[in-house]
C-alpha atoms as a PDB file:
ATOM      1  CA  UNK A   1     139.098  99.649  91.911  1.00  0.00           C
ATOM      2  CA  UNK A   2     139.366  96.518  89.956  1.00  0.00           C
ATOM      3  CA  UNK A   3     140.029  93.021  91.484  1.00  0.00           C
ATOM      4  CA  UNK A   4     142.645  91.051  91.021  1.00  0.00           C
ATOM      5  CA  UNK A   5     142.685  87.415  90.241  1.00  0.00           C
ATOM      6  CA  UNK A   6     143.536  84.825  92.243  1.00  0.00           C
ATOM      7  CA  UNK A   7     146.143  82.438  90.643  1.00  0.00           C
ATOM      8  CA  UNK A   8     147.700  79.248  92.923  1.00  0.00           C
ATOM      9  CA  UNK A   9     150.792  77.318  92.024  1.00  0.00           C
ATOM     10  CA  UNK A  10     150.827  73.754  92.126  1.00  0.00           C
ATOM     11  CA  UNK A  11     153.238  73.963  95.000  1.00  0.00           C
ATOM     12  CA  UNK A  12     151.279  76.187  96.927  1.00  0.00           C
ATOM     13  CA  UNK A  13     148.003  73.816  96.181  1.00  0.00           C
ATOM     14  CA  UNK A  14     149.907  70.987  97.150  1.00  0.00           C
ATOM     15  CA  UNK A  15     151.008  72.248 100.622  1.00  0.00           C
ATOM     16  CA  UNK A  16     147.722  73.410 101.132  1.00  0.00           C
ATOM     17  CA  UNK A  17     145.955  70.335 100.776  1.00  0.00           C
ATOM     18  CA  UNK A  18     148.256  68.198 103.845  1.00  0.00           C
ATOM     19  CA  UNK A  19     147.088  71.224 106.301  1.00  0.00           C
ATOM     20  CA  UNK A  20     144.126  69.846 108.405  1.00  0.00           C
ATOM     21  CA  UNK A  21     140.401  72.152 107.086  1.00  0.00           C
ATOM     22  CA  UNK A  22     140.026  74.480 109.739  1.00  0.00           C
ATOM     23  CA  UNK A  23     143.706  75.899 109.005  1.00  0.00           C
ATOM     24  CA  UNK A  24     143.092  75.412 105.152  1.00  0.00           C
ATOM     25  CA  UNK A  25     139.739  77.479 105.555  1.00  0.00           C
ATOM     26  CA  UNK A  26     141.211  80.492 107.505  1.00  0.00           C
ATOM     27  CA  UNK A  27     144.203  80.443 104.651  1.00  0.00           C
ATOM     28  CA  UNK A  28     141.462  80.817 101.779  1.00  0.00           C
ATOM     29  CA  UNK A  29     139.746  83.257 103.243  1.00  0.00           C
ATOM     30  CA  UNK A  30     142.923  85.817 103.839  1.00  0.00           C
ATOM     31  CA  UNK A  31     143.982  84.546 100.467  1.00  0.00           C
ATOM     32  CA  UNK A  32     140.314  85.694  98.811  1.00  0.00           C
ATOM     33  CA  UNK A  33     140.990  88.835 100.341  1.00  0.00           C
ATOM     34  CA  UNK A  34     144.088  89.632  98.191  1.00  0.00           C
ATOM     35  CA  UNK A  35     141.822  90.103  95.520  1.00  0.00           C
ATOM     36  CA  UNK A  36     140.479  93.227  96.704  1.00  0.00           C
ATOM     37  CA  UNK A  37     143.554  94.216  98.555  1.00  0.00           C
ATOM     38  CA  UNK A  38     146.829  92.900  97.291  1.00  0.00           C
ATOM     39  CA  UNK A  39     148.602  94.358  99.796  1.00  0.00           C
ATOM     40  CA  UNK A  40     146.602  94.505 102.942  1.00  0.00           C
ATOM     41  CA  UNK A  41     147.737  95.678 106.591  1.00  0.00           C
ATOM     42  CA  UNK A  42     150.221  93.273 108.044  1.00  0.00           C
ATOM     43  CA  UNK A  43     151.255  91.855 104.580  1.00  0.00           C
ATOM     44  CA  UNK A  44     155.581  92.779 103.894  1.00  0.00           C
ATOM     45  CA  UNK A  45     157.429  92.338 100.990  1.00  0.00           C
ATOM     46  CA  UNK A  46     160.419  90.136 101.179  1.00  0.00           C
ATOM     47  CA  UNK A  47     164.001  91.113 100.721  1.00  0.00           C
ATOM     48  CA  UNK A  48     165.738  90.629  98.180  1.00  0.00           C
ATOM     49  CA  UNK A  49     162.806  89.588  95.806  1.00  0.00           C
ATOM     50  CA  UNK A  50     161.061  92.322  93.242  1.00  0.00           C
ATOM     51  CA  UNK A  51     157.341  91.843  93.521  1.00  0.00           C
ATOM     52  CA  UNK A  52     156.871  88.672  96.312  1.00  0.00           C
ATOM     53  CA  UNK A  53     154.949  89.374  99.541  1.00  0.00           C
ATOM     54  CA  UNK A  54     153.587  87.496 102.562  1.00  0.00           C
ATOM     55  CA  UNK A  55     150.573  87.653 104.708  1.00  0.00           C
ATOM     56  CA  UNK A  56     150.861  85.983 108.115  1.00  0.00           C
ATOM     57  CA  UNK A  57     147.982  83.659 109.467  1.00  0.00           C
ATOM     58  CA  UNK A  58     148.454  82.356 113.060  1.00  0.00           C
ATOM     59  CA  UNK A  59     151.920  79.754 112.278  1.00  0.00           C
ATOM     60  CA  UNK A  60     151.737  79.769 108.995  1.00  0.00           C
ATOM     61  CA  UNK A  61     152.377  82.227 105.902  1.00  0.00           C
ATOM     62  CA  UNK A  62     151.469  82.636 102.318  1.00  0.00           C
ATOM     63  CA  UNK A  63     154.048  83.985  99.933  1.00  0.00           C
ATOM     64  CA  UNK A  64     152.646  85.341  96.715  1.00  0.00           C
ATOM     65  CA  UNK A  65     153.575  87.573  93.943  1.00  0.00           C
ATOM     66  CA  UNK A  66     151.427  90.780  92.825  1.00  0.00           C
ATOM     67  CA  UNK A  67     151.285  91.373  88.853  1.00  0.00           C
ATOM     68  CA  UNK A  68     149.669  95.305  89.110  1.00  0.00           C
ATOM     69  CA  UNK A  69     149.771  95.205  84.884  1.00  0.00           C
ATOM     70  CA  UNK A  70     147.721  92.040  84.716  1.00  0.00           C
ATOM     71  CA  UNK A  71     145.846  92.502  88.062  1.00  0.00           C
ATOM     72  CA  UNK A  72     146.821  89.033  88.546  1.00  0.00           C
ATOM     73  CA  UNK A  73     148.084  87.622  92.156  1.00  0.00           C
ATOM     74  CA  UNK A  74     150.331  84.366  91.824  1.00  0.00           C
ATOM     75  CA  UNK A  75     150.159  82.292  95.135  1.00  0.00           C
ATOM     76  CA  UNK A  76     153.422  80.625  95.657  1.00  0.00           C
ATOM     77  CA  UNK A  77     153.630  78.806  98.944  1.00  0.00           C
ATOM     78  CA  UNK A  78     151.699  77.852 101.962  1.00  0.00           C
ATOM     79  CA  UNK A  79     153.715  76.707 104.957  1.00  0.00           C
ATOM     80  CA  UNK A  80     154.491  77.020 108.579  1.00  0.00           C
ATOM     81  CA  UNK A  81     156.395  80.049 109.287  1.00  0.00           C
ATOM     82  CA  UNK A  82     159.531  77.761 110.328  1.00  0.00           C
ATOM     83  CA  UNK A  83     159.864  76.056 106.524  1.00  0.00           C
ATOM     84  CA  UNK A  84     157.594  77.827 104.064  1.00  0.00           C
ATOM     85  CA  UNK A  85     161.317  80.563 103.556  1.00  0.00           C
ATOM     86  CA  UNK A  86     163.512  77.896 102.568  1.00  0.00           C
END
């Protein structure tokens, strides 16, 4: 199976940066994952959007969009689970 790449918005990059290391280090390492398996156990796709999905990490979640033509995943936010929707 081929592996996808690993694209991150400048949002997402930006959020990800103000969480302290350890946190920012357990969200890589999920996020690496994708690349093998976009859509891994636990991981849901949202309602109402066509191709977004989120993994959950302790608090916080990553929202990010799978392109299966271009094997290309798009991460679009980091956040706490209480913010990161709106």
């Amino acid at each position: 199976m081929a592996k996808y790449e690993i694209e991150v918005s400048a949002t997402a990059e930006k959020q990800l940066r103000r969480l302290n290391q350890a946190d920012q280090i357990r969200i890589l390492t999920r996020v690496t994952g994708l690349s093998d398996e976009p859509r891994p156990v636990g991981s849901r796709k949202l309602r109402g959007y066509e191709d977004i999905y989120r993994i959950r990490i302790g608090d916080y979640r990553v929202l990010y969009s799978v392109e299966d033509d271009r094997l290309i995943i798009i991460v679009l936010k980091v956040g706490h689970r209480r913010g990161v929707y709106r």
